[in-house]
N, C-alpha and C. Protein backbone atom coordinates (compact mmCIF):
# COMPACT_ATOMS: atom_id res chain seq x y z
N UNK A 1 -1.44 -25.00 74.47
CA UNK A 1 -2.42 -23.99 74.24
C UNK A 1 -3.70 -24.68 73.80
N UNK A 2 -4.85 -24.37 74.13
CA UNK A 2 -5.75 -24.94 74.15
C UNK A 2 -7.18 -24.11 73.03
N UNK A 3 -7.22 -23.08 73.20
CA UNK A 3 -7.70 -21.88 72.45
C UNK A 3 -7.11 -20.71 72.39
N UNK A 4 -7.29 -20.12 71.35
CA UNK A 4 -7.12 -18.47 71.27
C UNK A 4 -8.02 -17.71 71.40
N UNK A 5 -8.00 -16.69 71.83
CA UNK A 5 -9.24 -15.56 72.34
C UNK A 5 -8.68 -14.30 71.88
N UNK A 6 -9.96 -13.56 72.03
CA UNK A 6 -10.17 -11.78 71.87
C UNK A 6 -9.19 -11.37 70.51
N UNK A 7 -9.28 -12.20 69.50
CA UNK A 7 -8.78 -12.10 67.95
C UNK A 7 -6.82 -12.39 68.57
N UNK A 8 -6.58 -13.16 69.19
CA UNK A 8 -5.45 -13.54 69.12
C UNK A 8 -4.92 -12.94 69.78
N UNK A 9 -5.08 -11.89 70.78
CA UNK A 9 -4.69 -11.33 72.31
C UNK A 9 -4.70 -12.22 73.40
N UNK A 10 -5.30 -13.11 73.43
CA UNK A 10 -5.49 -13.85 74.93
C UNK A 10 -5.56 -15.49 74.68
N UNK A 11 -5.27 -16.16 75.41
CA UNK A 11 -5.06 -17.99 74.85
C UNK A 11 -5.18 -18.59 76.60
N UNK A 12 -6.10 -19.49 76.10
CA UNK A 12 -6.34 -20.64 77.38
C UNK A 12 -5.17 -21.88 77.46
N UNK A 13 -4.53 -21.69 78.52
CA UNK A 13 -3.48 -22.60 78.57
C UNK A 13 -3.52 -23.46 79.40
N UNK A 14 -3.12 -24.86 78.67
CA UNK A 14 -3.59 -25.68 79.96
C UNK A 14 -2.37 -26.67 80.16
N UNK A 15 -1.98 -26.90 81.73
CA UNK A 15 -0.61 -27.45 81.53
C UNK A 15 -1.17 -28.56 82.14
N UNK A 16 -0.50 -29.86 81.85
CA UNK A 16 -0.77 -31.35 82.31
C UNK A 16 0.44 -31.90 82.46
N UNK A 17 0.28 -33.22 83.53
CA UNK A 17 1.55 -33.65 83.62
C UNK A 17 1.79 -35.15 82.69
N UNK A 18 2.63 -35.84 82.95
CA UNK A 18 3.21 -36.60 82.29
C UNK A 18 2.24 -37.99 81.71
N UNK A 19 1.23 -37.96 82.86
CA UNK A 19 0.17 -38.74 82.09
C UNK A 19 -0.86 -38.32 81.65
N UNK A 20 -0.72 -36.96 81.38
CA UNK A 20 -2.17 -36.49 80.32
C UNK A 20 -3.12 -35.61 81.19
N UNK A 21 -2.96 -35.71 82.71
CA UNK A 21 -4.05 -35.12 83.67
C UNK A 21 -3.75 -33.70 83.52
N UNK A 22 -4.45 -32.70 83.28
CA UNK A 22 -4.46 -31.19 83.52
C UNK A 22 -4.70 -31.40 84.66
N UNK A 23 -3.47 -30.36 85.05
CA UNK A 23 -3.61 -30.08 86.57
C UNK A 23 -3.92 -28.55 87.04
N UNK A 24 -3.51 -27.59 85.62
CA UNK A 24 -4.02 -26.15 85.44
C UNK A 24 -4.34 -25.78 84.48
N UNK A 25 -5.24 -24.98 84.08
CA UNK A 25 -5.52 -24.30 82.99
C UNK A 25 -5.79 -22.72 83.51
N UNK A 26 -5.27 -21.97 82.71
CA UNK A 26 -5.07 -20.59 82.93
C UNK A 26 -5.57 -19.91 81.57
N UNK A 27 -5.89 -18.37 81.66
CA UNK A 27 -6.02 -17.41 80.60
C UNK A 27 -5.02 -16.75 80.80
N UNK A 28 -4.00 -16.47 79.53
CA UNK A 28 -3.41 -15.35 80.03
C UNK A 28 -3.46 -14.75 78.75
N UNK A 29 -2.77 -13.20 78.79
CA UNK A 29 -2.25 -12.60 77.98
C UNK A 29 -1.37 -12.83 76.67
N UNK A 30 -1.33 -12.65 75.51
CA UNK A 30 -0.05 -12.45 74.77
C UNK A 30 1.11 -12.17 75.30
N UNK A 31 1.51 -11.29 76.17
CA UNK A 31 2.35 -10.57 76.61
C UNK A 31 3.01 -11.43 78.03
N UNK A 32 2.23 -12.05 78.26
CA UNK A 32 2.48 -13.53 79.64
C UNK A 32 3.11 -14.60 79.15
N UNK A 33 3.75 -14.68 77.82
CA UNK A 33 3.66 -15.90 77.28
C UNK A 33 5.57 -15.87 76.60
N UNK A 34 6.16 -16.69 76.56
CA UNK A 34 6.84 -17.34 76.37
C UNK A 34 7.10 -18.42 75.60
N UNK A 35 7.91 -18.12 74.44
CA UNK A 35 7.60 -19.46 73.35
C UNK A 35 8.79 -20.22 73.88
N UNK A 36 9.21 -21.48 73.96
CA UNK A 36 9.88 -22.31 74.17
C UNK A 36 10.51 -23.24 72.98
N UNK A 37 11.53 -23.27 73.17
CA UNK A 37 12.00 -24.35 71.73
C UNK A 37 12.78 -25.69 72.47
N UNK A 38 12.14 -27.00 72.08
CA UNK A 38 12.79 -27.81 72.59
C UNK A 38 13.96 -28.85 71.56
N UNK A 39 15.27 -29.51 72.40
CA UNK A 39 15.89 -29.22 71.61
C UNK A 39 16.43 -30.69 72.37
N UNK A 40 16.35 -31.62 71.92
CA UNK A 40 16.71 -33.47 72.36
C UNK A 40 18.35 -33.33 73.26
N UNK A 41 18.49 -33.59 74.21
CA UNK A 41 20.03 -33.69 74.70
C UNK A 41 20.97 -34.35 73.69
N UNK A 42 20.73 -35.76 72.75
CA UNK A 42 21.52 -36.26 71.77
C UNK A 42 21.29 -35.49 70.45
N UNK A 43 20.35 -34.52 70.13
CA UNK A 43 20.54 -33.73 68.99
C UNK A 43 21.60 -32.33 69.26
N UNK A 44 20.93 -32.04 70.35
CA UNK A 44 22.03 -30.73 71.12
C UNK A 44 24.19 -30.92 71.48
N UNK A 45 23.97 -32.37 71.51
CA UNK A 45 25.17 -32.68 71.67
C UNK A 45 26.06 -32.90 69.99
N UNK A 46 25.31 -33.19 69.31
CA UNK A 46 26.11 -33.93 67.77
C UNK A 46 25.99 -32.05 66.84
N UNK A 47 25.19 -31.58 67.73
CA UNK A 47 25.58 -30.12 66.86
C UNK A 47 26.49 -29.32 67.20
N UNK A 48 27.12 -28.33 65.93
CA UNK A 48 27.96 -27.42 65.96
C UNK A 48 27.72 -26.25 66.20
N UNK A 49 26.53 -25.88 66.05
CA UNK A 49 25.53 -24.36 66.60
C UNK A 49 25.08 -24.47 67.55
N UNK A 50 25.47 -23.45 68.72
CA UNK A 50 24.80 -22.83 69.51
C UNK A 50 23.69 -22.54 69.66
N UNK A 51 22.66 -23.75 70.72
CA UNK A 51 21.69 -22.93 70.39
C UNK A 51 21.29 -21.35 70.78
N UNK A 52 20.15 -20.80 70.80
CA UNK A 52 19.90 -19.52 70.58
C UNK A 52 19.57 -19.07 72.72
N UNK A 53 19.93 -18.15 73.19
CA UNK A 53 19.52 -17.57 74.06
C UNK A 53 18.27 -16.96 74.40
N UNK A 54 17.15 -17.85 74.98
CA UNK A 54 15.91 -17.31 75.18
C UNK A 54 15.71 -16.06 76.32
N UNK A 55 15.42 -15.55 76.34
CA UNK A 55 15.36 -13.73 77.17
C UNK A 55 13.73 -13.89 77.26
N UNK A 56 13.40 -13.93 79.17
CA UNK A 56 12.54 -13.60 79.23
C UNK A 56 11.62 -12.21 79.03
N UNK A 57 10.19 -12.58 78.62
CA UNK A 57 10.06 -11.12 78.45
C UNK A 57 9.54 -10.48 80.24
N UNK A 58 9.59 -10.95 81.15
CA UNK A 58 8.91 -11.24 82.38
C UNK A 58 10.21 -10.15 83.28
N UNK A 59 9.98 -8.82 83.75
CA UNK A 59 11.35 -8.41 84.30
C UNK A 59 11.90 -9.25 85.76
């Protein structure tokens, strides 16, 4: 995320790849958006909890 807009309704997002180059930047909505939790394959493996089921909000 790059900025927030219109009091925290709208955010400039900008996605880049692996060496740093933006290759898009988009406006979208609150409501377009998707929080993501990332979670290491060797931390995910040595745990006993499940992680959590993300549900898009996108039908």
């Amino acid at each position: 995320m790059v900025e927030t807009l219109a009091d925290g309704t709208a955010f400039e997002v900008e996605f880049s790849d692996r060496n740093g180059r933006t290759y898009e930047s988009l406006g979208l909505r609150s409501e377009q958006i998707m929080v993501l939790h990332f979670e290491s394959a060797a931390i995910a493996s040595n745990s006993t909890q499940q992680s959590p089921k993300v549900r898009s909000p996108f039908p």
